[in-house]
N, C-alpha and C. Protein backbone atom coordinates (compact mmCIF):
# COMPACT_ATOMS: atom_id res chain seq x y z
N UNK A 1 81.12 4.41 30.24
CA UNK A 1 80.68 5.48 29.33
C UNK A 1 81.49 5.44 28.05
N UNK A 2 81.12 6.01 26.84
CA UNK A 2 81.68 5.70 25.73
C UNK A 2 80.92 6.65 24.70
N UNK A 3 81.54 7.52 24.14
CA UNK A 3 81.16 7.97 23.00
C UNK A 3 81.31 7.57 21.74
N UNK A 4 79.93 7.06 21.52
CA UNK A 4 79.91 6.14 20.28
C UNK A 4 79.28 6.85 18.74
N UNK A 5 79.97 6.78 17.63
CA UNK A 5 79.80 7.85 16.45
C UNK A 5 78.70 7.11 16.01
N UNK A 6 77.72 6.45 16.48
CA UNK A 6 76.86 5.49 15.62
C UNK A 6 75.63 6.67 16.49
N UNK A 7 75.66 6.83 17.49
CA UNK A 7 74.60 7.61 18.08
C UNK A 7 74.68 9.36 17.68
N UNK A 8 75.42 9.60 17.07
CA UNK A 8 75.77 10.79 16.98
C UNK A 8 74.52 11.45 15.66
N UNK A 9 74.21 12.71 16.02
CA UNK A 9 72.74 13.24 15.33
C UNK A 9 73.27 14.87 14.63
N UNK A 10 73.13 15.16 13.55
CA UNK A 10 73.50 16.48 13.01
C UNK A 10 72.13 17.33 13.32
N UNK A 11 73.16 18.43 13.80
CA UNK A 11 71.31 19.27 13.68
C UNK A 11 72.06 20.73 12.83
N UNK A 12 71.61 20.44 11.33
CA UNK A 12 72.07 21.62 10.24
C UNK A 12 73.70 20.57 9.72
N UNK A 13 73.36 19.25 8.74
CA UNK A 13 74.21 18.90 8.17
C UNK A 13 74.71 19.86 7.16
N UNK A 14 76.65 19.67 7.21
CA UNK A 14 77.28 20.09 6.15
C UNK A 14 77.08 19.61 5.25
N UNK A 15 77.64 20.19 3.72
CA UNK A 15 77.22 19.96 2.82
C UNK A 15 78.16 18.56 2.55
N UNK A 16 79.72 18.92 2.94
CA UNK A 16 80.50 17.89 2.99
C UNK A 16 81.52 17.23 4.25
N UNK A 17 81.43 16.05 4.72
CA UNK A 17 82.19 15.35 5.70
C UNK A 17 82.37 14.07 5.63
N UNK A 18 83.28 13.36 6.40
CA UNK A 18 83.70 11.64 6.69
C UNK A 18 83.40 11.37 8.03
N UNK A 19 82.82 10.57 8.48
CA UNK A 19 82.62 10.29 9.79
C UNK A 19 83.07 8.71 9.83
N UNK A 20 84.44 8.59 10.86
CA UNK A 20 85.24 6.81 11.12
C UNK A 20 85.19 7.20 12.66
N UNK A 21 84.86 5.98 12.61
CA UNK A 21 85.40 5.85 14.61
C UNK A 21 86.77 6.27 14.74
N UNK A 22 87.82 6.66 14.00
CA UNK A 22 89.43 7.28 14.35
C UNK A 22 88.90 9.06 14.31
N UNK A 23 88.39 9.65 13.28
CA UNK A 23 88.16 10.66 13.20
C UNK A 23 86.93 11.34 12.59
N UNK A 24 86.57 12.31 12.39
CA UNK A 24 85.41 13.22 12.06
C UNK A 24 86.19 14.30 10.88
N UNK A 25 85.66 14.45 9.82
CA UNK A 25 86.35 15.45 9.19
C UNK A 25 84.89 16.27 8.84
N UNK A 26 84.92 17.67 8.87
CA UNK A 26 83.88 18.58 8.44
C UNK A 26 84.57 20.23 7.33
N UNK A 27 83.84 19.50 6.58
CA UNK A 27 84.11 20.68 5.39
C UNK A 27 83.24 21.75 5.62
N UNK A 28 83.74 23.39 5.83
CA UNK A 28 82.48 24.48 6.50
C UNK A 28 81.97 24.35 5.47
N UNK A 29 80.83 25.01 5.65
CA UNK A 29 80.16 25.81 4.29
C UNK A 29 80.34 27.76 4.85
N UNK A 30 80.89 28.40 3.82
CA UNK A 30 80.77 29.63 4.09
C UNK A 30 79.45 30.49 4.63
N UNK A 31 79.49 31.74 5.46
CA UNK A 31 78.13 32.41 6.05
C UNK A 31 77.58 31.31 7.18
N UNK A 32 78.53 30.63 8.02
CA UNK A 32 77.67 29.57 8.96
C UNK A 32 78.17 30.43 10.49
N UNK A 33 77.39 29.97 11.47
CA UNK A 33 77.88 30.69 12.69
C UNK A 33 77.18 30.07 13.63
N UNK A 34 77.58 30.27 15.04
CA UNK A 34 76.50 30.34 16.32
C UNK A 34 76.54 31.78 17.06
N UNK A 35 75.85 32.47 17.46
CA UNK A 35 75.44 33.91 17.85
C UNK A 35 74.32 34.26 18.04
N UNK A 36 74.18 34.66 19.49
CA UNK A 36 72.79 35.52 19.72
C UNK A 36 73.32 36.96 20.45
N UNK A 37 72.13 37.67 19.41
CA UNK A 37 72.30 39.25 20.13
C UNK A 37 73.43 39.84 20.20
N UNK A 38 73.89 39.59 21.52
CA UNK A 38 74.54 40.76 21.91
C UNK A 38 75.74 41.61 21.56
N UNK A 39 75.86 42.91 21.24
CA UNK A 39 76.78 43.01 20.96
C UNK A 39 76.62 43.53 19.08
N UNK A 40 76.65 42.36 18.73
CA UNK A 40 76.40 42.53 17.31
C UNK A 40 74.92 42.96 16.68
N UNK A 41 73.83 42.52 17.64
CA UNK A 41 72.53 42.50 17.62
C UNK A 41 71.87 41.44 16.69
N UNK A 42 72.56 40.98 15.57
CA UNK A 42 72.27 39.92 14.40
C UNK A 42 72.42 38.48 15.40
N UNK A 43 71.84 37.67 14.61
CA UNK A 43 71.31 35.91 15.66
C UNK A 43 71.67 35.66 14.32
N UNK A 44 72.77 34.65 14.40
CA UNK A 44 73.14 33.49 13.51
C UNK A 44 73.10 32.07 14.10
N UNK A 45 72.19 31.34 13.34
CA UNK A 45 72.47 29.77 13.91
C UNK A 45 72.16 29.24 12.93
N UNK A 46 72.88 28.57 12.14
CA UNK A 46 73.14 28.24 10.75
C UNK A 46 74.31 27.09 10.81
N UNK A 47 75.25 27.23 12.26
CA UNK A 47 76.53 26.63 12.19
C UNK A 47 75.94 24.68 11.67
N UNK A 48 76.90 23.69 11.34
CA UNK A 48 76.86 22.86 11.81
C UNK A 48 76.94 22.30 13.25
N UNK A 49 76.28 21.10 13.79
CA UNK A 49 76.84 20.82 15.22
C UNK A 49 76.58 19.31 15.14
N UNK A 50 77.37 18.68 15.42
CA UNK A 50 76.77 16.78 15.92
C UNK A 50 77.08 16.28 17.02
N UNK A 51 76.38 15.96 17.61
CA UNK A 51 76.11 15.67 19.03
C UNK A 51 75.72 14.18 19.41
N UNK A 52 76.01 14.04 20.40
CA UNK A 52 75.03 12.60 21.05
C UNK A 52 74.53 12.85 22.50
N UNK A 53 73.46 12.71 22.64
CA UNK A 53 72.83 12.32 23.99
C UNK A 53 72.83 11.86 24.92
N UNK A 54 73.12 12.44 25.97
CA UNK A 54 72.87 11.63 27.45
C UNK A 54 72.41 12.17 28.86
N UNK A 55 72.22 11.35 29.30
CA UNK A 55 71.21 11.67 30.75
C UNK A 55 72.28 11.59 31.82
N UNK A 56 73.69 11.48 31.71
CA UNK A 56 74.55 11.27 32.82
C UNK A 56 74.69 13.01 32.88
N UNK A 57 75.04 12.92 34.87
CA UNK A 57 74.92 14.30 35.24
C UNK A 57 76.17 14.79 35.53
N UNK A 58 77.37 13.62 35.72
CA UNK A 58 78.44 13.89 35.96
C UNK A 58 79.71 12.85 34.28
N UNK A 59 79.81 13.89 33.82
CA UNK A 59 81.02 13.32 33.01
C UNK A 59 82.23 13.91 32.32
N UNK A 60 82.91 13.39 31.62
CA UNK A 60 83.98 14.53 30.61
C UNK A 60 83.69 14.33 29.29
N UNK A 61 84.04 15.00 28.08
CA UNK A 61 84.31 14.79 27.12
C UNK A 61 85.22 15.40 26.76
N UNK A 62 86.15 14.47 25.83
CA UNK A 62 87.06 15.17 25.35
C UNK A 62 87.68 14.88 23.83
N UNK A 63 87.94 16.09 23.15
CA UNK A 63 88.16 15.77 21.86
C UNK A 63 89.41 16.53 21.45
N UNK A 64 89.89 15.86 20.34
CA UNK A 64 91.50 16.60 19.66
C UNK A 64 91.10 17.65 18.05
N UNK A 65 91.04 18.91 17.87
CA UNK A 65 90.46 19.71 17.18
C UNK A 65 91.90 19.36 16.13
N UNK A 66 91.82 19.70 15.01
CA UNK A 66 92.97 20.01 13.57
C UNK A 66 92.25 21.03 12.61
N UNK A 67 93.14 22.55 12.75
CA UNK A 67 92.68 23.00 11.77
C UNK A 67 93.60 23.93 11.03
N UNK A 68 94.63 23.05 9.91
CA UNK A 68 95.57 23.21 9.65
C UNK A 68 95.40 24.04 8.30
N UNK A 69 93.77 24.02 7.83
CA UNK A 69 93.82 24.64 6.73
C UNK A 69 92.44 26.15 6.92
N UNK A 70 92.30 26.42 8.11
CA UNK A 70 91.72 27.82 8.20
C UNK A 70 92.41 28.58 8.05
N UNK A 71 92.20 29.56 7.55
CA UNK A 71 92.74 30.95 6.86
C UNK A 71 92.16 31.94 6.41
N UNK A 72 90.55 31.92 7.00
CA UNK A 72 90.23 33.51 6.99
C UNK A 72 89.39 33.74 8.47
N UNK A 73 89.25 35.07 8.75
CA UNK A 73 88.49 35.54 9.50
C UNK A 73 87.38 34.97 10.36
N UNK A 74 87.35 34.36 11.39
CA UNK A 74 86.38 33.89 12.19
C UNK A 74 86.72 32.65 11.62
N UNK A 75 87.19 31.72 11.17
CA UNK A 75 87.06 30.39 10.49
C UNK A 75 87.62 29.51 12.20
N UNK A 76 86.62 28.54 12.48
CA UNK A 76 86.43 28.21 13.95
C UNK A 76 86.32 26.71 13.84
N UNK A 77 86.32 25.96 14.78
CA UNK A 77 85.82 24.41 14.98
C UNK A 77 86.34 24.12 16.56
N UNK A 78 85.52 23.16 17.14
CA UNK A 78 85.87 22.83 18.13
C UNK A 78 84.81 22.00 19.06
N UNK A 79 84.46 22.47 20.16
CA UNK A 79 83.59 21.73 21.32
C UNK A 79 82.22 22.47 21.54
N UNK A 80 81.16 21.67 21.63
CA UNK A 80 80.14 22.11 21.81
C UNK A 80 78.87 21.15 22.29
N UNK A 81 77.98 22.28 22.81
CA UNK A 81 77.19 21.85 24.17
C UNK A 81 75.82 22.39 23.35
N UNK A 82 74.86 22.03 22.71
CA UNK A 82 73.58 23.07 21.63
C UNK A 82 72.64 22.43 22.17
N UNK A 83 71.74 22.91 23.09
CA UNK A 83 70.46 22.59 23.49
C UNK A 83 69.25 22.73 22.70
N UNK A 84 69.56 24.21 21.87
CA UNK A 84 68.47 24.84 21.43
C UNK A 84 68.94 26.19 20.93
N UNK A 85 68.65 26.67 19.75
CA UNK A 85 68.95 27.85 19.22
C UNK A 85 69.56 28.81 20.50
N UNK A 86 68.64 28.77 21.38
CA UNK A 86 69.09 29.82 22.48
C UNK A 86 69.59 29.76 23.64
N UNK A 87 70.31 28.40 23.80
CA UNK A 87 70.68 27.59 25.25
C UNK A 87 72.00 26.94 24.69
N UNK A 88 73.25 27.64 24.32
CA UNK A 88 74.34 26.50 24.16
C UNK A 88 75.63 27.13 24.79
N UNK A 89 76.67 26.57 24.31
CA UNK A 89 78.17 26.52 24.82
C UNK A 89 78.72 26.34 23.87
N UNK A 90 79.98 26.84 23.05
CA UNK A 90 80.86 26.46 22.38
C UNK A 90 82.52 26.87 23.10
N UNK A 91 83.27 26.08 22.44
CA UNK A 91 84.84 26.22 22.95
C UNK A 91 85.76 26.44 21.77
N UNK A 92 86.28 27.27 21.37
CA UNK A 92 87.31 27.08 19.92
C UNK A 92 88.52 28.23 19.84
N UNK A 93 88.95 27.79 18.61
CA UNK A 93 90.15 28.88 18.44
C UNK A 93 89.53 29.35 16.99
N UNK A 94 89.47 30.70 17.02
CA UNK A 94 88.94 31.80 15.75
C UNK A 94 89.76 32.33 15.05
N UNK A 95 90.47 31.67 14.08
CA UNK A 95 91.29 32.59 13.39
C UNK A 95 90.95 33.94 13.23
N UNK A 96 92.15 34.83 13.09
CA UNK A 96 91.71 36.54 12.91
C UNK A 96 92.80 36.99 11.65
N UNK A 97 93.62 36.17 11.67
CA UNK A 97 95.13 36.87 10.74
C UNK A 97 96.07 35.91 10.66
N UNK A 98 97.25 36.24 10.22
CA UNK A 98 98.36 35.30 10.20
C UNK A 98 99.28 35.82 11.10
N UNK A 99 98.89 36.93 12.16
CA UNK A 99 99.74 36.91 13.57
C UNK A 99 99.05 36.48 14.49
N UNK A 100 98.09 36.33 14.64
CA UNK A 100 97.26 35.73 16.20
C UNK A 100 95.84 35.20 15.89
N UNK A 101 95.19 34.62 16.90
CA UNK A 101 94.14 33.87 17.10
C UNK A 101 93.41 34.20 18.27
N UNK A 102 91.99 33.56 18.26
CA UNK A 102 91.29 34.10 19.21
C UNK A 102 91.23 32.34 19.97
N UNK A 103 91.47 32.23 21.40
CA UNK A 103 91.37 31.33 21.66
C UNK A 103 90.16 31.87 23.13
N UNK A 104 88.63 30.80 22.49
CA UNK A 104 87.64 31.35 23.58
C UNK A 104 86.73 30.64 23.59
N UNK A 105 85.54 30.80 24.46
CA UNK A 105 84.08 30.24 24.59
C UNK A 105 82.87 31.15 24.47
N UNK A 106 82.18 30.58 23.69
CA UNK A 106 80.42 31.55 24.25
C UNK A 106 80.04 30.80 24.79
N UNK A 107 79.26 31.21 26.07
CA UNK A 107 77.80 30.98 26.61
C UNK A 107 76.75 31.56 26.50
N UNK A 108 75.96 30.94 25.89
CA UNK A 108 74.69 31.75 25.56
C UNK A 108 73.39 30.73 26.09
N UNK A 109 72.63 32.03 27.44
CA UNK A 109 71.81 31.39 28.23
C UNK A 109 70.73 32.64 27.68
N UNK A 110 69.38 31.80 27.20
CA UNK A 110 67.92 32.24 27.05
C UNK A 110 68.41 33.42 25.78
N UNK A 111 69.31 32.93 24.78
CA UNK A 111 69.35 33.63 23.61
C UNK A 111 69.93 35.15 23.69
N UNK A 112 71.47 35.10 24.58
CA UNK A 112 72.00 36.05 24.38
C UNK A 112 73.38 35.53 25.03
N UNK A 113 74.65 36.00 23.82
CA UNK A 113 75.70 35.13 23.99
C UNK A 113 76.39 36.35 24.77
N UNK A 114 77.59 35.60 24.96
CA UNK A 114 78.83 36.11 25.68
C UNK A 114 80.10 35.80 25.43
N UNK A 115 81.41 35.82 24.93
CA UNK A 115 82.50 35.64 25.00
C UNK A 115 83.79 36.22 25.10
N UNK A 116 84.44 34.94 26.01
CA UNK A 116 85.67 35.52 26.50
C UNK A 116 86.83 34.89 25.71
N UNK A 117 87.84 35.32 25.11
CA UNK A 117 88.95 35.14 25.14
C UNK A 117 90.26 35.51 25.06
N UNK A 118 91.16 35.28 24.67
CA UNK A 118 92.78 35.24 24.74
C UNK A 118 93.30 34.86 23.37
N UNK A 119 94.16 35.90 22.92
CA UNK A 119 95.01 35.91 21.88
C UNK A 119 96.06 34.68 22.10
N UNK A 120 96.27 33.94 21.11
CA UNK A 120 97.04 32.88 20.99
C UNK A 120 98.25 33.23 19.23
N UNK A 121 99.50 32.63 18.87
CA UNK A 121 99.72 32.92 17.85
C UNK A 121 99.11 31.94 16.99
N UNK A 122 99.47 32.66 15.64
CA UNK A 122 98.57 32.05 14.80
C UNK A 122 99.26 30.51 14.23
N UNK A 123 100.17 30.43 14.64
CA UNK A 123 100.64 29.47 14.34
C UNK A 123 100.42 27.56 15.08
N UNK A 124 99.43 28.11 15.99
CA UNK A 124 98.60 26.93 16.31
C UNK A 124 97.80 26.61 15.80
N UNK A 125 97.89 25.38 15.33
CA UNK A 125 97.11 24.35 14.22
C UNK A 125 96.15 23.07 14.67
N UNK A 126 96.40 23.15 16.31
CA UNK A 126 96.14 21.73 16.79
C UNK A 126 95.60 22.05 18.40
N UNK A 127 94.06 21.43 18.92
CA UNK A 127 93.90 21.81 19.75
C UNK A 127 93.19 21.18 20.59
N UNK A 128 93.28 20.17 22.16
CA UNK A 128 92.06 19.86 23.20
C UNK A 128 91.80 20.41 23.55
N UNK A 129 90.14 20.22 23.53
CA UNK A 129 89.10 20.64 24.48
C UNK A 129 88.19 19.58 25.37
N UNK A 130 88.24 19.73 26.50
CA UNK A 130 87.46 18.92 27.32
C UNK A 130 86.31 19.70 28.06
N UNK A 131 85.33 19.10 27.63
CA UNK A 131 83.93 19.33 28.74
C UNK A 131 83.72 18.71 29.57
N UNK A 132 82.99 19.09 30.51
CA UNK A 132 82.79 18.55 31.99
C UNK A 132 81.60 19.02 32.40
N UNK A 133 80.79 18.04 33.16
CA UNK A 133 79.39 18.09 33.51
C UNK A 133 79.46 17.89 34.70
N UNK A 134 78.52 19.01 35.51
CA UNK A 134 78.09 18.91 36.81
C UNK A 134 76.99 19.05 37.07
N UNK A 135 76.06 18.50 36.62
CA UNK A 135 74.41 18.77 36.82
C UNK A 135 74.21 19.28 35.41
N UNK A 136 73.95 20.99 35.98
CA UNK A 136 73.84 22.11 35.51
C UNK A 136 74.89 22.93 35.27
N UNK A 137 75.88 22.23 35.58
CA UNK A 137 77.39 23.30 36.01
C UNK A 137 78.55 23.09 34.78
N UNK A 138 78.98 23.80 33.75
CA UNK A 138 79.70 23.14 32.86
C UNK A 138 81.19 24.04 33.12
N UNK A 139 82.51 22.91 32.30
CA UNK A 139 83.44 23.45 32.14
C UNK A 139 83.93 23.30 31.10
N UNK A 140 84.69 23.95 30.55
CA UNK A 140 85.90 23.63 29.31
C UNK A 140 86.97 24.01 29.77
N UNK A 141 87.70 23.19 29.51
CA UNK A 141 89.08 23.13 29.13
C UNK A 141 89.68 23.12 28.23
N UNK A 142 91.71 23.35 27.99
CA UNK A 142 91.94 23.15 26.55
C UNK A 142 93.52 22.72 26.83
N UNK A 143 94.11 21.96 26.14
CA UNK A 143 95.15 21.40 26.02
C UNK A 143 96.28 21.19 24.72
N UNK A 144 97.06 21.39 25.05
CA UNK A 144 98.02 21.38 23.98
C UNK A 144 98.37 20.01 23.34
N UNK A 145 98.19 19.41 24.42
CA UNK A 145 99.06 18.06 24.37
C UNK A 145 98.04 16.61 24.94
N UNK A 146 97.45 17.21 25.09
CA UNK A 146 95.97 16.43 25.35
C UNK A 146 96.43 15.61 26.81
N UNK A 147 97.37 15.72 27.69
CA UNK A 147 97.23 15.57 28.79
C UNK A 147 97.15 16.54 30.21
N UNK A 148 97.50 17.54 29.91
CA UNK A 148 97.88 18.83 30.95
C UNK A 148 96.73 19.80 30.46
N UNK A 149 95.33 19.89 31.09
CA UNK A 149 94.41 20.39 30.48
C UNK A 149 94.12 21.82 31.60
N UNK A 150 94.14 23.00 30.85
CA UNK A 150 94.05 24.27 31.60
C UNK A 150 92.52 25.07 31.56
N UNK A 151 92.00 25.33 32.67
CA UNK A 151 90.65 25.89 32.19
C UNK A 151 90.37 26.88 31.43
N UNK A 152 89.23 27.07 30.89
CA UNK A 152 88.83 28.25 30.17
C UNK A 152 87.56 29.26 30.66
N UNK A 153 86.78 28.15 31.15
CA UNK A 153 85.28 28.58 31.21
C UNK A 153 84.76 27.83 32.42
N UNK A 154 84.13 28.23 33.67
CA UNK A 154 83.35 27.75 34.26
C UNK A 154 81.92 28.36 34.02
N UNK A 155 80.48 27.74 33.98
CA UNK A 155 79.10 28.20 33.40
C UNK A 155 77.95 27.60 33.95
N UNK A 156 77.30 28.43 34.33
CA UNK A 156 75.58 27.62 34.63
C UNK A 156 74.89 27.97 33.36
N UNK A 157 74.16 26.34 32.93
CA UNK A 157 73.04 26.47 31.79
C UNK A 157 71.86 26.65 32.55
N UNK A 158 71.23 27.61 32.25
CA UNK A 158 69.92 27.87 33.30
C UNK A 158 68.75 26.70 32.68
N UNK A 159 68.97 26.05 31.15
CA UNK A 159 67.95 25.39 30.95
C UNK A 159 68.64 24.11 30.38
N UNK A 160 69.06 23.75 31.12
CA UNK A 160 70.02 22.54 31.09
C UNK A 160 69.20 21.15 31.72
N UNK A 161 68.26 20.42 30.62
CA UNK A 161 67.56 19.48 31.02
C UNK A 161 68.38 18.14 31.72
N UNK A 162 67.63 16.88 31.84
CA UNK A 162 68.60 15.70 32.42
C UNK A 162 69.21 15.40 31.23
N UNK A 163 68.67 14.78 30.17
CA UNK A 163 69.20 14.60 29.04
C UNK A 163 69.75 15.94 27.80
N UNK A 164 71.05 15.94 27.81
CA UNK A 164 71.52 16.85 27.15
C UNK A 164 72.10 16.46 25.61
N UNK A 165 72.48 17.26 24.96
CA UNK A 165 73.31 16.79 24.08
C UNK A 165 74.76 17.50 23.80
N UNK A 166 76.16 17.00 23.34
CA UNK A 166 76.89 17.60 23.29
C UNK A 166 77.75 16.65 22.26
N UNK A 167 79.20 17.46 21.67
CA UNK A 167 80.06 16.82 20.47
C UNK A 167 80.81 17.64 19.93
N UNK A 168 80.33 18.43 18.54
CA UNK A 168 81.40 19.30 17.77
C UNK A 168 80.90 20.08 16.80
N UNK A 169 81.16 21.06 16.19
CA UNK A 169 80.91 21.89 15.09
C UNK A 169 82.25 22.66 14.82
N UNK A 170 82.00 23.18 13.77
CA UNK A 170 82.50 23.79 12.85
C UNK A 170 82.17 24.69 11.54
N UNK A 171 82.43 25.53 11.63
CA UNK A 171 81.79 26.59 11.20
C UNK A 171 82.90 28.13 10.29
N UNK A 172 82.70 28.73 9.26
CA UNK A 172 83.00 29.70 9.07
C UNK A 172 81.81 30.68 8.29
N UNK A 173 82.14 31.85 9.05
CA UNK A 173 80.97 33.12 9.59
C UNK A 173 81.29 34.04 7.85
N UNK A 174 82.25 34.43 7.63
CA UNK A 174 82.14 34.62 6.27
C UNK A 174 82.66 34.01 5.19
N UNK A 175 83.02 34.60 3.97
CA UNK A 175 82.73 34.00 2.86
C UNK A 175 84.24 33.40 2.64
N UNK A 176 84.35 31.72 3.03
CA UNK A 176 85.55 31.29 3.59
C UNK A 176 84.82 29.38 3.52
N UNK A 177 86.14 28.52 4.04
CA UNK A 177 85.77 26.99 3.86
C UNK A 177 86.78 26.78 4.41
N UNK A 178 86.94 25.91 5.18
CA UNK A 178 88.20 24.90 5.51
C UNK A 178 87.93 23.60 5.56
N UNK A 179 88.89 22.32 5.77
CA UNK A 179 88.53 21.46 6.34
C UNK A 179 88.81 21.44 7.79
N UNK A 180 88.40 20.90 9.33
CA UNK A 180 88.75 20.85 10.12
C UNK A 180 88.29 19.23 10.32
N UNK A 181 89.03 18.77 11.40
CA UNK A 181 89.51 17.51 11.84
C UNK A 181 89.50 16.92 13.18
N UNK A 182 88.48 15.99 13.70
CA UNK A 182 88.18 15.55 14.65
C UNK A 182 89.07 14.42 15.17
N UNK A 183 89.40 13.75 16.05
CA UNK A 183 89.81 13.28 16.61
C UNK A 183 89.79 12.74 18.17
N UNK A 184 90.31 11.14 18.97
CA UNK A 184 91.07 11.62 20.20
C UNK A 184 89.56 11.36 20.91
N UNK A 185 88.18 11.09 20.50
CA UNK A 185 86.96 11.64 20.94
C UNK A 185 86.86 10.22 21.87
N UNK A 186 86.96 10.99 23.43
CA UNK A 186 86.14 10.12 24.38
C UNK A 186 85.47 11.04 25.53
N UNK A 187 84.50 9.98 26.01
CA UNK A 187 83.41 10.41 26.55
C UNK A 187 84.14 9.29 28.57
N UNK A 188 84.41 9.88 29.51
CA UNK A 188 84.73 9.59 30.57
C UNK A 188 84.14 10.10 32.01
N UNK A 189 84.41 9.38 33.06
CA UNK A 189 84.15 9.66 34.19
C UNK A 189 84.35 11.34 34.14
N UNK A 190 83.42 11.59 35.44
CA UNK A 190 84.03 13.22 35.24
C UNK A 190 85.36 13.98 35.68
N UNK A 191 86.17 14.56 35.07
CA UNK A 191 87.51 14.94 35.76
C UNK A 191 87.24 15.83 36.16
N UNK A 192 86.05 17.32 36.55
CA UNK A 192 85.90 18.10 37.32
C UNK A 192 85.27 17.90 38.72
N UNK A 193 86.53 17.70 39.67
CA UNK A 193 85.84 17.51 40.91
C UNK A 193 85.60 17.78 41.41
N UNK A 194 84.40 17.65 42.50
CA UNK A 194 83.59 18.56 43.86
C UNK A 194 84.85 19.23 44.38
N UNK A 195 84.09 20.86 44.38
CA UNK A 195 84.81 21.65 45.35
C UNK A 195 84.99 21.44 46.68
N UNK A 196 86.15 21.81 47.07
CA UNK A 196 86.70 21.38 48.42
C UNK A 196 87.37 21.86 49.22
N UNK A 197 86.53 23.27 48.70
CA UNK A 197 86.91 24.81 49.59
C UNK A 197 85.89 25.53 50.26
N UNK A 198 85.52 26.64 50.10
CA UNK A 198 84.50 27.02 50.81
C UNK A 198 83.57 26.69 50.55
N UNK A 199 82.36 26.37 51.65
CA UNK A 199 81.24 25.66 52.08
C UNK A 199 80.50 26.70 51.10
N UNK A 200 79.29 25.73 50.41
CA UNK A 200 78.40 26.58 50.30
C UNK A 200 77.22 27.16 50.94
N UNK A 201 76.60 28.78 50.70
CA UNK A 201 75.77 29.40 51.73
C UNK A 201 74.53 28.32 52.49
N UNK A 202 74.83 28.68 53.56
CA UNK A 202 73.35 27.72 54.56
C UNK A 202 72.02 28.57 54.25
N UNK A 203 71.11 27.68 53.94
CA UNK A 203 69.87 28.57 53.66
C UNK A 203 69.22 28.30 54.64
């Protein structure tokens, strides 16, 4: 398996980026987002996202985030899973201030999101995230150091075809720009392994 930047597909190109097999750089454009409903009631999908395709049911991905020059409000980048306006996954850290950060995921199944996260200081600039495929079954992870990877999110995509797509975006929600910085990007066997605890229910 191999994640190769030659297959990789934008759906809502930025206005500005570099794409090398070492790294990915994406310049936001201000007013961009991913969001459905809830909560806020407003649906934004405007974000950038680039992805590549595949039909494998078991794998990882994993990528090294840099975002050394966000500095306003919601200004985000990271991991992502976009099926369809109303079927995705994202993983990132949200700036909020210059004391803390939002470090979290949405899932948003049949066009209504959800997210959880955890205050981090703001002084993290640098960040892994790894996805993991189990069918239908997804995870993220996130790492400091890109070897000791801690979970974040376990998720069922209820419309999670064979062939999926998944990669990166980046995005800021108001009137804001950064550059953020890809890296580190491979595509591997899966490191989430079959559970090997309780049985599941007999039907």
């Amino acid at each position: 398996m191999k994640f190769d930047i030659k297959q990789l597909q934008w759906t809502r190109e930025p206005k500005s980026y570099t794409i090398t097999p070492e790294k990915i750089e994406i310049e936001t454009n201000p007013h961009t987002d991913l969001w459905q409903r809830t909560y806020y009631h407003f649906r934004n999908d405007n974000a950038p996202v680039l992805q590549m395709e595949t039909e494998e049911k078991y794998f990882s991905f994993v990528v090294k985030t840099e975002f050394t020059q966000s500095h306003h409000r919601f200004d985000q980048c990271g991991i992502v899973l976009y099926l369809d306006s109303e079927n995705w996954i994202k993983g990132s850290i949200e700036y909020e201030n210059d004391v803390y950060q939002h470090l979290g995921s949405v899932v948003t199944n049949n066009g209504y999101s959800d997210w959880a996260t955890t205050e981090i200081d703001a002084s993290t600039k640098f960040m892994w995230y790894r996805l993991s495929r189990r069918e239908s079954d997804f995870r993220i992870e996130c790492s400091e150091d890109g070897n000791v990877f801690k979970q974040m999110r376990i998720c069922h995509m209820w419309n999670a075809p064979d062939r999926i797509k998944f990669g990166i975006y980046a995005c800021s929600p108001e009137d804001s720009s950064f550059k953020a910085i890809f890296s580190h990007m491979e595509m591997t066997e899966c490191k989430w392994f079959a559970h090997d605890g309780q049985a599941p229910d007999k039907i």
